[in-house]
PDB file of N, CA and C in Angstrom:
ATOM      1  N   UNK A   1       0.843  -1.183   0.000  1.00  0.00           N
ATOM      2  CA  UNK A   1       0.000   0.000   0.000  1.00  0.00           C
ATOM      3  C   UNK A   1       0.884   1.241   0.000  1.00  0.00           C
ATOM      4  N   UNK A   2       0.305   1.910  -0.775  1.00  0.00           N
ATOM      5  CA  UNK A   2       1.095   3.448  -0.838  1.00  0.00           C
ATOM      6  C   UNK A   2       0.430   4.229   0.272  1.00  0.00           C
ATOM      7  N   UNK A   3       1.770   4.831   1.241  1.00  0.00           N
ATOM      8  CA  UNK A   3       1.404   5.391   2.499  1.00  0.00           C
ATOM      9  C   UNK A   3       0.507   6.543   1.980  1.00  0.00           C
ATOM     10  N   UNK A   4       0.266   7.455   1.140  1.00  0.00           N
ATOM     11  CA  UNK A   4      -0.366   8.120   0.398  1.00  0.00           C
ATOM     12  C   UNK A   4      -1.547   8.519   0.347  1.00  0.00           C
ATOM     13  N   UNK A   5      -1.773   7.029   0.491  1.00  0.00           N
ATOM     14  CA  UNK A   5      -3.598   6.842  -0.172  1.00  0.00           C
ATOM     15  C   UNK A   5      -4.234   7.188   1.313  1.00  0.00           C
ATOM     16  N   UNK A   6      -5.203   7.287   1.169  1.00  0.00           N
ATOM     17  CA  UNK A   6      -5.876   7.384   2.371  1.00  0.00           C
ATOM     18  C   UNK A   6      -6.064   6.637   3.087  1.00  0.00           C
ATOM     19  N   UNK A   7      -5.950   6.702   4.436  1.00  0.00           N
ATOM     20  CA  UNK A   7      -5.878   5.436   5.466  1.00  0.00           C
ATOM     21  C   UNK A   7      -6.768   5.917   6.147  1.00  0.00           C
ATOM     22  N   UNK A   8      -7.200   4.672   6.904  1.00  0.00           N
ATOM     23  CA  UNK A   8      -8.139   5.073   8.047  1.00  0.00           C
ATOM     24  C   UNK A   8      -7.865   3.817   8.922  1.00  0.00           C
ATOM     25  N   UNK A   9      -7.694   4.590  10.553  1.00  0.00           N
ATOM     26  CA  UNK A   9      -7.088   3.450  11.896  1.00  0.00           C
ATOM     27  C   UNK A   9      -8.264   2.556  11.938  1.00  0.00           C
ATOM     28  N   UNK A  10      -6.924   1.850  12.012  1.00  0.00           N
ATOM     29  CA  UNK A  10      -7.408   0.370  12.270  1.00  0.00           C
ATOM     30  C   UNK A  10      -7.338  -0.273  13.618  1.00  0.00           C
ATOM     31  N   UNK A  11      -8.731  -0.020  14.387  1.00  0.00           N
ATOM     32  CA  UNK A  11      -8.004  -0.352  16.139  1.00  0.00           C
ATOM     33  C   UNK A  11      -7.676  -1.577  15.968  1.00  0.00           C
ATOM     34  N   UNK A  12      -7.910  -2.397  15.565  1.00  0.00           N
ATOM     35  CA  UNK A  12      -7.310  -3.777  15.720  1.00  0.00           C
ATOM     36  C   UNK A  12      -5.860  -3.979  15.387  1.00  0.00           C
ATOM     37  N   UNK A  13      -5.693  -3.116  14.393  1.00  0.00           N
ATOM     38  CA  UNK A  13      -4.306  -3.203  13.888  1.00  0.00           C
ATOM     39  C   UNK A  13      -3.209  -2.285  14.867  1.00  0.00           C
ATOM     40  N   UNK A  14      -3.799  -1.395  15.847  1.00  0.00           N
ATOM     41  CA  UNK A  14      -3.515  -0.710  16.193  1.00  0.00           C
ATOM     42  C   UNK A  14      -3.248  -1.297  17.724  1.00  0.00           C
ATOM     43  N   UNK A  15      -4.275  -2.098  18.215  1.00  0.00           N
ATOM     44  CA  UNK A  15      -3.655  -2.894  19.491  1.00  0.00           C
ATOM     45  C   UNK A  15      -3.128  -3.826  19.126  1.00  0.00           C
ATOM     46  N   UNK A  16      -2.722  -4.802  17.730  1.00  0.00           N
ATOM     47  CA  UNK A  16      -1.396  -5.888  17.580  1.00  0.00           C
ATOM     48  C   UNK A  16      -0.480  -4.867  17.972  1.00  0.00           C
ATOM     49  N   UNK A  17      -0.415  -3.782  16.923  1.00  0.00           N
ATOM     50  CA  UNK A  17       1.114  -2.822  17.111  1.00  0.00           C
ATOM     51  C   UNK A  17       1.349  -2.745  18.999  1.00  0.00           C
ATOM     52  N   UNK A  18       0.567  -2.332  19.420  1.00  0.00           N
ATOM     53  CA  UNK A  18       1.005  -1.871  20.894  1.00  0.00           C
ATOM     54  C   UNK A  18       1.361  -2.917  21.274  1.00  0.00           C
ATOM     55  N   UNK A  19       0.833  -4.924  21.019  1.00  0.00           N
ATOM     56  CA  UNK A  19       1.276  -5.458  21.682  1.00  0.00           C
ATOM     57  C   UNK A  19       2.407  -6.163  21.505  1.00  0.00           C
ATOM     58  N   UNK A  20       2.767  -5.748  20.109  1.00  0.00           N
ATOM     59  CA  UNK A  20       4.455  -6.179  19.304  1.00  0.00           C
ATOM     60  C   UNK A  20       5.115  -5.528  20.475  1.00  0.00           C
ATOM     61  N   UNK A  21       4.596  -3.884  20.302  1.00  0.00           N
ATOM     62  CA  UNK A  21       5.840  -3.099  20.587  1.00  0.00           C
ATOM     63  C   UNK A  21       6.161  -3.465  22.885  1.00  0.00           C
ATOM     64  N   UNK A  22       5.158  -3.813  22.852  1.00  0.00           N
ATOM     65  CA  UNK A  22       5.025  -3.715  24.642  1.00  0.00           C
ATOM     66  C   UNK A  22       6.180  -4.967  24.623  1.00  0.00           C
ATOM     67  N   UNK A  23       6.285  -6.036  23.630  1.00  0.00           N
ATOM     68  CA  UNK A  23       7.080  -7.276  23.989  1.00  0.00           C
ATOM     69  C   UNK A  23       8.524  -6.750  23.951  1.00  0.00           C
ATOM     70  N   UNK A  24       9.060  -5.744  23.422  1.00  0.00           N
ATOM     71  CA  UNK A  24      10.564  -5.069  23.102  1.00  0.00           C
ATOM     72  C   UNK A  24      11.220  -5.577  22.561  1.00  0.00           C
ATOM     73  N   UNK A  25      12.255  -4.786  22.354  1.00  0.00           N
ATOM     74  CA  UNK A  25      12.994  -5.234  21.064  1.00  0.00           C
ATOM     75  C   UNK A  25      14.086  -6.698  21.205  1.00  0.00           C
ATOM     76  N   UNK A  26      14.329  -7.416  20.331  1.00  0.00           N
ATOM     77  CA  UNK A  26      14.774  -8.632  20.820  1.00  0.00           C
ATOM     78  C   UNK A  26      15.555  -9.313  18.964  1.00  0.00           C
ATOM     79  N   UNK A  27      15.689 -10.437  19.108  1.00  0.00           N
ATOM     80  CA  UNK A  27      16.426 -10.432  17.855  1.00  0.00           C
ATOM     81  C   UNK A  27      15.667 -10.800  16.318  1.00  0.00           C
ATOM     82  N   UNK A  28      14.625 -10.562  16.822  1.00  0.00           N
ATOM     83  CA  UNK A  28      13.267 -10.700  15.618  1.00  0.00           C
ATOM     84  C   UNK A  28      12.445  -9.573  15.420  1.00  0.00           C
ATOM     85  N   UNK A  29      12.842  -8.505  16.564  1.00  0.00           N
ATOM     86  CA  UNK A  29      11.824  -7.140  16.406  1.00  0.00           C
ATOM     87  C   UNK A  29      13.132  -6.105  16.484  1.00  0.00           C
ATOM     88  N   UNK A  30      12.845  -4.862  16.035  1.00  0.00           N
ATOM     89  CA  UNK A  30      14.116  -3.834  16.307  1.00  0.00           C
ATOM     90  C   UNK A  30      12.841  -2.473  16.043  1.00  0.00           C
ATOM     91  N   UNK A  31      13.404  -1.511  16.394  1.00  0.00           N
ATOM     92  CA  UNK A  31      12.395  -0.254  16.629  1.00  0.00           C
ATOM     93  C   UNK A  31      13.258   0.822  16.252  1.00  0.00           C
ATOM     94  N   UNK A  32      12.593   1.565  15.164  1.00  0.00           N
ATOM     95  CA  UNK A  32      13.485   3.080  14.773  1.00  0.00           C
ATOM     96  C   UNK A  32      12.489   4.123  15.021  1.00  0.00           C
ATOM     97  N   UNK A  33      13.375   4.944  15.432  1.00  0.00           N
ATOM     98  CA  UNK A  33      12.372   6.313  15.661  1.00  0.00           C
ATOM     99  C   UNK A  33      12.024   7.335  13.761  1.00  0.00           C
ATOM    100  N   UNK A  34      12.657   6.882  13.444  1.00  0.00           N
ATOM    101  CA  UNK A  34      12.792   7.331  12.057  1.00  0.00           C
ATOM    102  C   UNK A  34      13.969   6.983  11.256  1.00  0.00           C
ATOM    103  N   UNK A  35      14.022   7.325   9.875  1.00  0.00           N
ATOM    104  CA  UNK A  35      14.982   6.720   8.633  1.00  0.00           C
ATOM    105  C   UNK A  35      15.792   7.825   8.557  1.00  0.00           C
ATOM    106  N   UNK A  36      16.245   8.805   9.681  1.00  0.00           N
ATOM    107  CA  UNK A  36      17.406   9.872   9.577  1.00  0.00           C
ATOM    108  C   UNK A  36      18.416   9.106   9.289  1.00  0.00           C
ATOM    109  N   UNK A  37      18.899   7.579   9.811  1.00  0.00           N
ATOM    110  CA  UNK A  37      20.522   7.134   9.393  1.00  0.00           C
ATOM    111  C   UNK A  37      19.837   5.532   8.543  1.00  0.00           C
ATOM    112  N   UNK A  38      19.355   5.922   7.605  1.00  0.00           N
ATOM    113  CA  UNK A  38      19.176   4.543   6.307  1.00  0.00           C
ATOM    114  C   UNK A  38      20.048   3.643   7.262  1.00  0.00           C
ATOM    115  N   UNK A  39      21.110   3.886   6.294  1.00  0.00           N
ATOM    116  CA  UNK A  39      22.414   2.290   7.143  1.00  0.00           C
ATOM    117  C   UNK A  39      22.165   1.884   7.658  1.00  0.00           C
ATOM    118  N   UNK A  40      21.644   2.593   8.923  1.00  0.00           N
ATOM    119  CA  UNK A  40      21.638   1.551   9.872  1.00  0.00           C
ATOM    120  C   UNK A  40      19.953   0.641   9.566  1.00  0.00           C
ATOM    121  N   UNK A  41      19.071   1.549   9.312  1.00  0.00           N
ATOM    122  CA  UNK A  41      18.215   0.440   9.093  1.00  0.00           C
ATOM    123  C   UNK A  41      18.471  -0.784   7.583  1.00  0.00           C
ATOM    124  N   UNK A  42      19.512  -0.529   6.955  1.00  0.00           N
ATOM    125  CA  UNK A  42      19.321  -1.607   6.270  1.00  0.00           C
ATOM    126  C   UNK A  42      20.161  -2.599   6.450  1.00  0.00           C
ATOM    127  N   UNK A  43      21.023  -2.283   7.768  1.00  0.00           N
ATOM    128  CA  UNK A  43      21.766  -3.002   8.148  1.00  0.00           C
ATOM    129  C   UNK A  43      20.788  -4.140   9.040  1.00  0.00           C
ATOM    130  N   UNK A  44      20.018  -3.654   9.931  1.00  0.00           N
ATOM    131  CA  UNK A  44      19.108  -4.250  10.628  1.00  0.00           C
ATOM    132  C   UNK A  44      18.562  -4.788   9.715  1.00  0.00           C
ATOM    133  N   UNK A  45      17.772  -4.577   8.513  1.00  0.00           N
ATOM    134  CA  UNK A  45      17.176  -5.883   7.371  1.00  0.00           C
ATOM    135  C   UNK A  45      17.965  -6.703   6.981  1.00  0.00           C
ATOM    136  N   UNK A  46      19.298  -6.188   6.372  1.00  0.00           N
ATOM    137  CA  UNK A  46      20.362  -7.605   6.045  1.00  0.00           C
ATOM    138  C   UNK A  46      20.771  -8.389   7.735  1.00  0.00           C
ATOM    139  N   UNK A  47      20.065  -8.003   8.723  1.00  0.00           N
ATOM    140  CA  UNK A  47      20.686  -8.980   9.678  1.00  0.00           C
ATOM    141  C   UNK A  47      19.400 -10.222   9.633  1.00  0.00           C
ATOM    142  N   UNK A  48      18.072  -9.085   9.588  1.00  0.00           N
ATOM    143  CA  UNK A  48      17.026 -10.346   9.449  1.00  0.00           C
ATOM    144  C   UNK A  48      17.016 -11.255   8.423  1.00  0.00           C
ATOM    145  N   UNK A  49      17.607 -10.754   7.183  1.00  0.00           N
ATOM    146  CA  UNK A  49      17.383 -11.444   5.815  1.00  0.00           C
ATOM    147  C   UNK A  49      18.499 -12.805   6.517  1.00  0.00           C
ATOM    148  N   UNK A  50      19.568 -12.238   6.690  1.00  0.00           N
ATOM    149  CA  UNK A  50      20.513 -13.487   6.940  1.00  0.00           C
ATOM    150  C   UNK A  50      20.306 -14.616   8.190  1.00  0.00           C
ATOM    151  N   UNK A  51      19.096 -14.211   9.299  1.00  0.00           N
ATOM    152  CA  UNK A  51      18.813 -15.308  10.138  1.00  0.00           C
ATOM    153  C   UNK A  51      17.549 -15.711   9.340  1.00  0.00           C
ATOM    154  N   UNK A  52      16.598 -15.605  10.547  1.00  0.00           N
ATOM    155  CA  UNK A  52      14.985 -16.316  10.599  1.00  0.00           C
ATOM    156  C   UNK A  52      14.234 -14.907   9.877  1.00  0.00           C
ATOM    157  N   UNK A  53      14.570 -14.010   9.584  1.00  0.00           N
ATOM    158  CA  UNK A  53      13.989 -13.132   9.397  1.00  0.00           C
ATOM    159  C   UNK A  53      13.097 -11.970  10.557  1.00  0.00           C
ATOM    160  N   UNK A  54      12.394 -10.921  10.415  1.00  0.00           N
ATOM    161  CA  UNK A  54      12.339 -10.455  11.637  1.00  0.00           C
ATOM    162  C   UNK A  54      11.265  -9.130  10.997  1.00  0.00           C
ATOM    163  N   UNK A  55      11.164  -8.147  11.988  1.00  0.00           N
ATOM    164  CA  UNK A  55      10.158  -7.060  12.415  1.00  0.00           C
ATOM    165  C   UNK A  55      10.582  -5.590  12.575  1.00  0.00           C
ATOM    166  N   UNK A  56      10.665  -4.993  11.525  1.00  0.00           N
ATOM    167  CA  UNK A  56      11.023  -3.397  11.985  1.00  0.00           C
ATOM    168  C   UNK A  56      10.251  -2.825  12.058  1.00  0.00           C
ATOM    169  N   UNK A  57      10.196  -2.011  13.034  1.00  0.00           N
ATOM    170  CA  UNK A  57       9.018  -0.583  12.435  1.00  0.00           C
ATOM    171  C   UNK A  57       9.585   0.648  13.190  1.00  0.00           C
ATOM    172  N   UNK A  58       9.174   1.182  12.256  1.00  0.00           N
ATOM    173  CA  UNK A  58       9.623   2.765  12.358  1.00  0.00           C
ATOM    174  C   UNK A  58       8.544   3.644  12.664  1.00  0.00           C
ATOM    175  N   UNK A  59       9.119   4.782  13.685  1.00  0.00           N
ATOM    176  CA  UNK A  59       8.077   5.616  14.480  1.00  0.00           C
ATOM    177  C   UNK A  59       7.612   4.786  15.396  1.00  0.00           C
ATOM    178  N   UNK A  60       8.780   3.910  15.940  1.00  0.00           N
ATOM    179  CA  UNK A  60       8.624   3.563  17.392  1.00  0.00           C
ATOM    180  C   UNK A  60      10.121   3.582  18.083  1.00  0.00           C
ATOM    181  N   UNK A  61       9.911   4.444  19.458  1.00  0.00           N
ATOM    182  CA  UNK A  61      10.906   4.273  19.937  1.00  0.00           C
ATOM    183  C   UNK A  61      11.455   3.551  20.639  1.00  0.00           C
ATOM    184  N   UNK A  62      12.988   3.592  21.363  1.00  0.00           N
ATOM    185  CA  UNK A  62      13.430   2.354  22.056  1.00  0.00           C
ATOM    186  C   UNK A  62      12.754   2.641  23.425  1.00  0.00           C
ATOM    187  N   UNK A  63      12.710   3.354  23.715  1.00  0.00           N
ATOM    188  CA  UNK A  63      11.572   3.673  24.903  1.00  0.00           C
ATOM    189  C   UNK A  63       9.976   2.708  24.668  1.00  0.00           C
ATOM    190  N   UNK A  64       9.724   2.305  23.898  1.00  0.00           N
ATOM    191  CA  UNK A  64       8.443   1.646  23.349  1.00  0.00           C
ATOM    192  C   UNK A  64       6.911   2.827  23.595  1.00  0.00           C
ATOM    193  N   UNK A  65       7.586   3.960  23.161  1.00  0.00           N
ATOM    194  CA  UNK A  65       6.494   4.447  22.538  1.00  0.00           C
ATOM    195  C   UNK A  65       6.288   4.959  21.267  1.00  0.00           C
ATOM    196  N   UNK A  66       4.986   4.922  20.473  1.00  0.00           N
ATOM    197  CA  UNK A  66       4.913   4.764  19.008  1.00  0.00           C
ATOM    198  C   UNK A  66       4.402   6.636  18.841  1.00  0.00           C
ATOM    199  N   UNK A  67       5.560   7.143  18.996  1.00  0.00           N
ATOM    200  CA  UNK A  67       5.569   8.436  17.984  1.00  0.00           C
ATOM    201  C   UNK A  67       4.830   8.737  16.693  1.00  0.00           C
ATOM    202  N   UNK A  68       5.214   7.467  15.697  1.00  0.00           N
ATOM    203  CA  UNK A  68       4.707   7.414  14.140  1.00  0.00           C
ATOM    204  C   UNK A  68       5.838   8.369  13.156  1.00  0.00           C
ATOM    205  N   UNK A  69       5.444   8.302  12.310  1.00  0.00           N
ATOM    206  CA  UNK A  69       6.539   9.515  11.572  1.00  0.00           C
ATOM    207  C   UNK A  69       5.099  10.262  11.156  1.00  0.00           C
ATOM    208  N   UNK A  70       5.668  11.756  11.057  1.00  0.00           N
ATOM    209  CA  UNK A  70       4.852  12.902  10.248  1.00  0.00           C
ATOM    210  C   UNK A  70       4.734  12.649   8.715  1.00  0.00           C
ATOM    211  N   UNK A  71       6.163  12.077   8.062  1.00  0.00           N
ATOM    212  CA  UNK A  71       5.563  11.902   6.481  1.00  0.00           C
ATOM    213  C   UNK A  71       6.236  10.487   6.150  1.00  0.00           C
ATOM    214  N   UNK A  72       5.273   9.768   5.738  1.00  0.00           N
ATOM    215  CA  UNK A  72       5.879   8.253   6.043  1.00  0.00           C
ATOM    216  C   UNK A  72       6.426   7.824   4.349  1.00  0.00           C
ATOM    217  N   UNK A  73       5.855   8.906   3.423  1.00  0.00           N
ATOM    218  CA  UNK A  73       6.386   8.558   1.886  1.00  0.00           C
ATOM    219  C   UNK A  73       7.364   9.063   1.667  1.00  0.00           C
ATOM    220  N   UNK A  74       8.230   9.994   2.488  1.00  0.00           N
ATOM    221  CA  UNK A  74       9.913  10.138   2.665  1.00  0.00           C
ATOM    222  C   UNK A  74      10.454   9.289   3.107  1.00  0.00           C
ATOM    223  N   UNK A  75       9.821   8.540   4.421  1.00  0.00           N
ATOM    224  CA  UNK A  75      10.754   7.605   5.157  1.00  0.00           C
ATOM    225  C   UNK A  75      10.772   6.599   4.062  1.00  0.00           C
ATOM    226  N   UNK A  76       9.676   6.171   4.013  1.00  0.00           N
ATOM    227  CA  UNK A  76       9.531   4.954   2.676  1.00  0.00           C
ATOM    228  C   UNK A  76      10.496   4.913   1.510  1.00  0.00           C
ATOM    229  N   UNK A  77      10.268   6.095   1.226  1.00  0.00           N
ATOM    230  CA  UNK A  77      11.200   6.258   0.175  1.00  0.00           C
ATOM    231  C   UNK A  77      12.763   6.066  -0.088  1.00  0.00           C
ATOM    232  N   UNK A  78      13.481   6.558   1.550  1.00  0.00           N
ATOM    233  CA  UNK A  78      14.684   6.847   1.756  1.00  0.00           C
ATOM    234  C   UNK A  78      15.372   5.524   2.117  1.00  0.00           C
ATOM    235  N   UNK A  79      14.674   4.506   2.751  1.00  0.00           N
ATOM    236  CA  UNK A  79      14.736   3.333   3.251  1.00  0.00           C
ATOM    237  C   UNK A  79      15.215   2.301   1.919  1.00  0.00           C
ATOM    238  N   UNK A  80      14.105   2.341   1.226  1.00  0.00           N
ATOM    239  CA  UNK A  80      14.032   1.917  -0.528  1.00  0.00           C
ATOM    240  C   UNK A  80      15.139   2.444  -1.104  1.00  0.00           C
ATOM    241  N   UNK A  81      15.541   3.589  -0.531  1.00  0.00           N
ATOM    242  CA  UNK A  81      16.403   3.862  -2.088  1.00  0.00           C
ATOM    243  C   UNK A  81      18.039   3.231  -1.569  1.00  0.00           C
ATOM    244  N   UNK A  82      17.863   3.389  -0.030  1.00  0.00           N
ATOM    245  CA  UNK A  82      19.587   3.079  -0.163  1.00  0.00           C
ATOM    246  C   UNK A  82      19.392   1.019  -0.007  1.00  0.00           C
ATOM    247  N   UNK A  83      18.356   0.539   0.614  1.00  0.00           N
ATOM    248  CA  UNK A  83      18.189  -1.046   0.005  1.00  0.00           C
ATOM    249  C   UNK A  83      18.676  -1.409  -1.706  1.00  0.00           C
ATOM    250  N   UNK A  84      17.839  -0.618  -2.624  1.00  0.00           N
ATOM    251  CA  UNK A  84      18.695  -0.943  -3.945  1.00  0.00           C
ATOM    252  C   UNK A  84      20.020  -0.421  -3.920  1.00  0.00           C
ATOM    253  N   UNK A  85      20.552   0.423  -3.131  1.00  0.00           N
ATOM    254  CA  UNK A  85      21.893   1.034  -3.482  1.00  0.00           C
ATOM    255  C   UNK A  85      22.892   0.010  -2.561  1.00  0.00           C
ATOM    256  N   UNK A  86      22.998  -0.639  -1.895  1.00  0.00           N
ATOM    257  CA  UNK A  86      23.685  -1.779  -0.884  1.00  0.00           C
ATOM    258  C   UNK A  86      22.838  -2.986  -0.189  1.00  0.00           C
ATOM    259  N   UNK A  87      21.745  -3.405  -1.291  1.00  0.00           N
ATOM    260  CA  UNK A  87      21.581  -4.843  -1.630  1.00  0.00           C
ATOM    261  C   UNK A  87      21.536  -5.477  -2.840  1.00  0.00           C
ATOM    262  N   UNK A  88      22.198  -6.423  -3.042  1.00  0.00           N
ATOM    263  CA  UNK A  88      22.133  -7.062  -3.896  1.00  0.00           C
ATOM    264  C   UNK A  88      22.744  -8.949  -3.190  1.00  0.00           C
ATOM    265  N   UNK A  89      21.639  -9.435  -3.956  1.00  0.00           N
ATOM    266  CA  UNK A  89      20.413  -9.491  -4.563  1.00  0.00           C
ATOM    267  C   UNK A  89      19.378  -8.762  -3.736  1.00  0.00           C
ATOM    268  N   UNK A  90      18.450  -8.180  -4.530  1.00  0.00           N
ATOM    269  CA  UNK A  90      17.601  -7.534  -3.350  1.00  0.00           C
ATOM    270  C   UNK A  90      16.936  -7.821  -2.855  1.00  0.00           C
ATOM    271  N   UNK A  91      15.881  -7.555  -1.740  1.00  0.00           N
ATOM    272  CA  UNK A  91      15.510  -8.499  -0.680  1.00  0.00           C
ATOM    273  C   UNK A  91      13.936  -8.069  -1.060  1.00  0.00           C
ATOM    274  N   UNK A  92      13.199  -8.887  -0.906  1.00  0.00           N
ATOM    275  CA  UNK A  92      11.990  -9.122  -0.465  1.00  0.00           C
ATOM    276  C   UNK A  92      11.445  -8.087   0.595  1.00  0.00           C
ATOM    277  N   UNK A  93      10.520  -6.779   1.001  1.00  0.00           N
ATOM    278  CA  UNK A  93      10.239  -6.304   1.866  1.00  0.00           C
ATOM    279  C   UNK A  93       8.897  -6.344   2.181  1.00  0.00           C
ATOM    280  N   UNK A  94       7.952  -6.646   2.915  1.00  0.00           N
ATOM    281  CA  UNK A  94       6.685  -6.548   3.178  1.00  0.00           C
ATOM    282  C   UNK A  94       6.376  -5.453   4.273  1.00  0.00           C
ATOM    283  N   UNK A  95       5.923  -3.947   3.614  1.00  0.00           N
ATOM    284  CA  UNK A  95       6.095  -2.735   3.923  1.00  0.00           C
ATOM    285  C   UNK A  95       4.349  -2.775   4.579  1.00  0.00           C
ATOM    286  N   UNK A  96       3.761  -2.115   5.631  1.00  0.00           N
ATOM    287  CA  UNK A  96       2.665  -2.189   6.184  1.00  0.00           C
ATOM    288  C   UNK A  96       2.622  -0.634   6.859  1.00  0.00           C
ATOM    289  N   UNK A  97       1.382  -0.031   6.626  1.00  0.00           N
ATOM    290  CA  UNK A  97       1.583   1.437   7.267  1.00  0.00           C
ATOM    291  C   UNK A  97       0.198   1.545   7.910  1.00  0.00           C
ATOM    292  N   UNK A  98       0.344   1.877   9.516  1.00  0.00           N
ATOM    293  CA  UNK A  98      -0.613   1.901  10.048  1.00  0.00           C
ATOM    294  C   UNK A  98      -1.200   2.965  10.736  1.00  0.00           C
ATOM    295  N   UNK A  99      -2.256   3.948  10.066  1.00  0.00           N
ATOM    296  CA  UNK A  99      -2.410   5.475  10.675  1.00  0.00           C
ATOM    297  C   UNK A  99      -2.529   5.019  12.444  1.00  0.00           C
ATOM    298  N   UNK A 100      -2.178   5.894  13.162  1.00  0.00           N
ATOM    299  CA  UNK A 100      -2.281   6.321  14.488  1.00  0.00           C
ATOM    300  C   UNK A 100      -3.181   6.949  14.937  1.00  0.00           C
ATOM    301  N   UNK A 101      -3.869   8.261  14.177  1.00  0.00           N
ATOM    302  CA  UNK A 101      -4.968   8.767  13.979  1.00  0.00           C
ATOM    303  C   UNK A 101      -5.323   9.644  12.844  1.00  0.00           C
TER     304      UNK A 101
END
């Protein structure tokens, strides 16, 4: 889904998120407050790609509260662009965006 389009909250989707995020971060979940340093989040995907695979989400902090980002088709974007620029082969991403309100 393109963060774009119009969304509308999803409480259900909205208490899984709280109860991902209440479990903390561990070696299948990791939490960014935002895509200010790419690298490092695509470092965190090539770590999941290379185990069992795993759970990011962004606009949550390590504190475990869910901030959200203000424009999520920059973050999206910025995330994407440096994945094609330092993956190869490229990876598989299953991208999910969930309004807050």
């Amino acid at each position: 889904m393109n963060p774009s389009e119009s969304l509308t909250v999803d409480i259900n989707q909205l208490k899984e998120l709280r109860k991902l995020v209440s479990e903390g971060e561990g070696t299948r979940l990791e939490f960014k407050r935002k895509a200010s340093h790419p690298d490092k989040i695509v470092k965190e995907i090539v770590a999941f790609a290379n185990t069992q695979g795993g759970t990011l989400l962004i606009g949550v902090s390590d504190d475990q509260t869910i901030p959200g980002v203000s424009y999520p088709d920059e973050e999206w974007h910025v995330i994407r662009k440096e994945l094609k620029h330092y993956c190869r082969p490229g990876l598989f991403i299953e991208s999910v965006f969930i309004p807050l309100s």
